[in-house]
Protein backbone atom coordinates (compact mmCIF):
# COMPACT_ATOMS: atom_id res chain seq x y z
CA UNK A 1 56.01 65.87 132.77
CA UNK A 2 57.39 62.34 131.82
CA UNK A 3 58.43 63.65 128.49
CA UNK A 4 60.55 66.65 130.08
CA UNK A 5 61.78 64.31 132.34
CA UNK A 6 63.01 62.16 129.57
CA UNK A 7 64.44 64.87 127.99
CA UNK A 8 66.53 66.36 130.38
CA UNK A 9 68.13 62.63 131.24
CA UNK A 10 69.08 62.87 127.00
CA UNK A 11 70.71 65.94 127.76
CA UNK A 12 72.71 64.80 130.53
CA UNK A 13 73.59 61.41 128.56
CA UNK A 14 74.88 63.51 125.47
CA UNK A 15 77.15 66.21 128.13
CA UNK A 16 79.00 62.93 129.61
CA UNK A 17 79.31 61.38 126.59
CA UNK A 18 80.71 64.89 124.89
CA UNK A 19 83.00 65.16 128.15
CA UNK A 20 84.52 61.89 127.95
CA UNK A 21 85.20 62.54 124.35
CA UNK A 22 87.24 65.30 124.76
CA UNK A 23 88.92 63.91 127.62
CA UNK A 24 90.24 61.29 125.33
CA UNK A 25 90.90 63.42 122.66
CA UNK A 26 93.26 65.47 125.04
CA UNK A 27 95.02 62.40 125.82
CA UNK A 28 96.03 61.18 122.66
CA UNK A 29 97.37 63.94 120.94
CA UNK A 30 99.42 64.68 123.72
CA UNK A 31 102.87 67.42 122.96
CA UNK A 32 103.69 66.41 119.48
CA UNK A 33 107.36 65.43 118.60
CA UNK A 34 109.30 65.41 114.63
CA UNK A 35 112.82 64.83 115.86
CA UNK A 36 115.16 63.27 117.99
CA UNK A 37 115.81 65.22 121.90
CA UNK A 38 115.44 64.41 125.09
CA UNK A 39 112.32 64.68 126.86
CA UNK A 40 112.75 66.22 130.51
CA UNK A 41 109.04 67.01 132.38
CA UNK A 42 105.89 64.40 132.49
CA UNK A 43 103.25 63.85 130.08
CA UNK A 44 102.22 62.43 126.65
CA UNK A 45 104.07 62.75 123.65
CA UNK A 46 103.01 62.00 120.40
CA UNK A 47 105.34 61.42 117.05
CA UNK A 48 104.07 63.76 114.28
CA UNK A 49 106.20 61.99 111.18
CA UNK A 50 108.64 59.29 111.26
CA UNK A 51 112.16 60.44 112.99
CA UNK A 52 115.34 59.73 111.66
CA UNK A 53 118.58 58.99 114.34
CA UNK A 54 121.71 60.93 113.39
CA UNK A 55 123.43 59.73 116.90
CA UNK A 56 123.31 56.97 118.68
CA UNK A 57 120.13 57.78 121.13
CA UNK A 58 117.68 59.15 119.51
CA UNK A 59 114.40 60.02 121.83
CA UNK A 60 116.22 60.03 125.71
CA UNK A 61 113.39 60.30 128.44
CA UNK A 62 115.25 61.65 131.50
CA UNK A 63 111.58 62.70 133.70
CA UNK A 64 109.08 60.51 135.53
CA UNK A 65 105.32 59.65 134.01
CA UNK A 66 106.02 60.10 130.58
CA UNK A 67 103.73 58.48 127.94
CA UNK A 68 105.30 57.97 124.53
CA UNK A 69 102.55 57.73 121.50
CA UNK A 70 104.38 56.51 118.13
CA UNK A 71 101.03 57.23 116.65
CA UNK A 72 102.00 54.45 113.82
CA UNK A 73 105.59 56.55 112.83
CA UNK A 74 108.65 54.87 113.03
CA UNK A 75 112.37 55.91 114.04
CA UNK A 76 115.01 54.98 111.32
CA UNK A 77 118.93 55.41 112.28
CA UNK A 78 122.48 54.60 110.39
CA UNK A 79 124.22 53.18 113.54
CA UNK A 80 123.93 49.64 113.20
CA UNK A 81 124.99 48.97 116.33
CA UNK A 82 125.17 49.84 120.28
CA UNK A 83 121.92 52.23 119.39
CA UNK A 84 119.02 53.21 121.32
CA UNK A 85 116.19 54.16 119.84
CA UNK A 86 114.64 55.11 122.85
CA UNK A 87 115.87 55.66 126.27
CA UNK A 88 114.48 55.74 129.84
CA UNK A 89 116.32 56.74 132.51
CA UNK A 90 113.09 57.13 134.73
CA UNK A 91 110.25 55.64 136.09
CA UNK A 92 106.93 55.18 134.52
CA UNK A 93 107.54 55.63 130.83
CA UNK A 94 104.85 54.24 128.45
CA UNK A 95 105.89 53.53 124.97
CA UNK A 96 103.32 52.41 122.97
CA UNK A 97 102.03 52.70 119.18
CA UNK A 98 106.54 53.07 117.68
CA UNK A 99 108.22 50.96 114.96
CA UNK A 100 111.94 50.58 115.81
């Protein structure tokens, strides 16, 4: 009886430990992104390669709650000056994880 017992609670240990897991996993790989554009509706974006600038914004976040993963890549441009990388024209962005 103890044994089942203690077998069972295993189980359950390993399902919430599997669950949070994937939860995690669904929240870093997020929508991926390989090129400058403007990103318009919430959630987490993640770079895919490093992004080179043509134009003087390059990633332009116009929504709310938007999480920006770099993932390590970085975004390279010619304009030397009065660039932006990155712009927010929101609330709530997260930018995390970029080299600029």
């Amino acid at each position: 009886m103890v044994m089942i017992m203690m077998m069972m609670m295993i189980r359950c240990i390993y399902l919430l430990v599997l669950a949070s897991l994937l939860m995690i996993r669904k929240n870093v790989h997020g929508i991926p992104l390989s090129q400058c554009g403007t990103i318009s509706s919430p959630g987490t974006y993640t770079f895919s390669r490093d992004i080179f600038s043509s134009s003087t914004s390059c990633i332009i976040i116009n929504s709310d709650d938007v999480i920006l993963d770099g993932a390590g890549y970085r975004i390279t441009s010619t304009f030397e000056n009065s660039t932006y990388a990155i712009d927010v024209t929101n609330n709530n962005a997260i930018i995390q994880n970029v080299i600029i």
